[in-house]
Protein backbone atom coordinates (compact mmCIF):
# COMPACT_ATOMS: atom_id res chain seq x y z
CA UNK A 1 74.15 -29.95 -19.27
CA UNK A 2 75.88 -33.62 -19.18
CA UNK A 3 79.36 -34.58 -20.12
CA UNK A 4 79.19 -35.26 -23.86
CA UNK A 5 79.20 -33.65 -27.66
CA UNK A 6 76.74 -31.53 -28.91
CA UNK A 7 75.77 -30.65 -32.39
CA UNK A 8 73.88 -27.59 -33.90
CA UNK A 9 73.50 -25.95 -36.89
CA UNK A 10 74.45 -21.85 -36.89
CA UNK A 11 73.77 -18.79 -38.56
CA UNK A 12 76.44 -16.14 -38.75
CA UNK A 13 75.44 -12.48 -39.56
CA UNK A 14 78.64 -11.44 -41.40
CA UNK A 15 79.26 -8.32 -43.44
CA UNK A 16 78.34 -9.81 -46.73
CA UNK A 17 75.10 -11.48 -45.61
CA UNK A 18 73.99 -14.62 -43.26
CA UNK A 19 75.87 -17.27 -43.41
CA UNK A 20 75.19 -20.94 -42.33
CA UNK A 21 77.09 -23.77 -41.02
CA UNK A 22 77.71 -25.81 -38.23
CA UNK A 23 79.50 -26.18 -34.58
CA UNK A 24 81.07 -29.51 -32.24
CA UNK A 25 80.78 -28.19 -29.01
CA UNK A 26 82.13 -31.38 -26.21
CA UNK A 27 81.76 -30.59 -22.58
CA UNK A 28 83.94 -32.37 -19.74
CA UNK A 29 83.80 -31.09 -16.12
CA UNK A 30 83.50 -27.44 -17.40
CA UNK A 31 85.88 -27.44 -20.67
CA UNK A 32 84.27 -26.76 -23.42
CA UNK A 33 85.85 -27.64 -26.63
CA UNK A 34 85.49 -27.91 -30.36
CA UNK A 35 84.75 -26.72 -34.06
CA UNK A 36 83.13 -24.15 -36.28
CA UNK A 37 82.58 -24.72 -39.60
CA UNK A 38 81.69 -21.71 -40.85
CA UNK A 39 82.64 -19.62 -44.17
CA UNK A 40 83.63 -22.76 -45.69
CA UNK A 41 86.38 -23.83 -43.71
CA UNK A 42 86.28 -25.69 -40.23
CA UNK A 43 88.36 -23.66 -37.09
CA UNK A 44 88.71 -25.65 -33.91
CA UNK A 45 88.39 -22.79 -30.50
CA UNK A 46 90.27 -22.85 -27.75
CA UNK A 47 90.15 -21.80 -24.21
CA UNK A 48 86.51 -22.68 -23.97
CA UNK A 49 84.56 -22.30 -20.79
CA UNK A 50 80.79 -23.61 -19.91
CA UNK A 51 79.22 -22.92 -16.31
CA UNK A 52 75.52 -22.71 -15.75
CA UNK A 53 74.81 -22.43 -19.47
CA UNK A 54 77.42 -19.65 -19.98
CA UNK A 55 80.47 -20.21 -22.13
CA UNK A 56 83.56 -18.25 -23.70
CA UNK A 57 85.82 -19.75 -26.09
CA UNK A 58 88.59 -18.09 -28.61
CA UNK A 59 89.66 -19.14 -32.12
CA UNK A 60 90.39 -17.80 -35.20
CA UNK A 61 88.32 -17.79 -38.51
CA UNK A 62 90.24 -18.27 -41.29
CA UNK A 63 88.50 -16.80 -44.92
CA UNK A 64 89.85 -16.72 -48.55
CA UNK A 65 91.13 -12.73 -47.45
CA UNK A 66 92.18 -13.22 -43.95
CA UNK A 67 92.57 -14.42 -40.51
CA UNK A 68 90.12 -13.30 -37.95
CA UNK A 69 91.08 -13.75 -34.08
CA UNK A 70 88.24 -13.68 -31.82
CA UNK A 71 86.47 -14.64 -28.90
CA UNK A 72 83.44 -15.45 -28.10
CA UNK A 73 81.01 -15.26 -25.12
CA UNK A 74 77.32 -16.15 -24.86
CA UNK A 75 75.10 -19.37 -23.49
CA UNK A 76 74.74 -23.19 -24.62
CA UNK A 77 72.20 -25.61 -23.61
CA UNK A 78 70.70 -28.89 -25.23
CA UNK A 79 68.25 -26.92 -27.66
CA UNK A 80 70.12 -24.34 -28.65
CA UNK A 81 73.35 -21.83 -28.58
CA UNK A 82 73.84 -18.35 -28.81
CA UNK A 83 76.96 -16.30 -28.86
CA UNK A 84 78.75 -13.19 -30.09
CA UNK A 85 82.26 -13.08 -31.64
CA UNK A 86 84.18 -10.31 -31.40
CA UNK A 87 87.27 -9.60 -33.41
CA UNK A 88 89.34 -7.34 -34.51
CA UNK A 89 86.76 -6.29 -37.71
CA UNK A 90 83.92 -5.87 -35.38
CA UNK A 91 81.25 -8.20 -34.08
CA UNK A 92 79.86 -10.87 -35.86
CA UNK A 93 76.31 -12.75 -34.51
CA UNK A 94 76.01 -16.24 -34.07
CA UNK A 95 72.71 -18.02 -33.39
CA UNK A 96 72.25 -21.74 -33.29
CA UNK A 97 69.45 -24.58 -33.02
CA UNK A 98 70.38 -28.22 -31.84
CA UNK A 99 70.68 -30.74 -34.88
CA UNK A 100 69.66 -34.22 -34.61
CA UNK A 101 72.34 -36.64 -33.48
């Protein structure tokens, strides 16, 4: 993938269901950087990595009941992203599909 921002929409498997939102990813000379707005509040990552379509990033999800530190490992490309966050409550699933810019 190019130099640039990317936009997709995301569905989280969480505890209490599937949740949906959305995800900034921009990509300079392998950073990778950006948001997650997810659970109704929007959590920049840090630490992000992209090579070959694989990336790794960390953050922390904030929710009405807590914080969650996590990171994150799985692949990006123009149509779509998948990844896993782990954290300290246990795995939660993230699939997205590349939105419209």
């Amino acid at each position: 993938m190019e130099n640039g921002t990317y936009h997709y929409k995301i569905e989280a498997a969480v505890p209490l269901g599937v949740r949906r939102g959305s995800m900034a990813v921009e990509l300079h000379n392998g950073a990778l950087s950006g948001a997650i707005n997810l659970l109704e509040r929007c959590s920049p990552f840090v630490d992000g990595r992209y090579k070959d379509g694989a990336i790794s990033f960390s953050g922390v999800l904030v929710t009405l009941m807590s914080e969650l530190h996590y990171h994150a490992e799985g692949t990006l490309s123009e149509t779509g992203i998948r990844f896993r966050m782990d954290c300290r409550v246990g795995g939660i699933d993230v699939v997205g599909v590349a939105e419209t810019v």
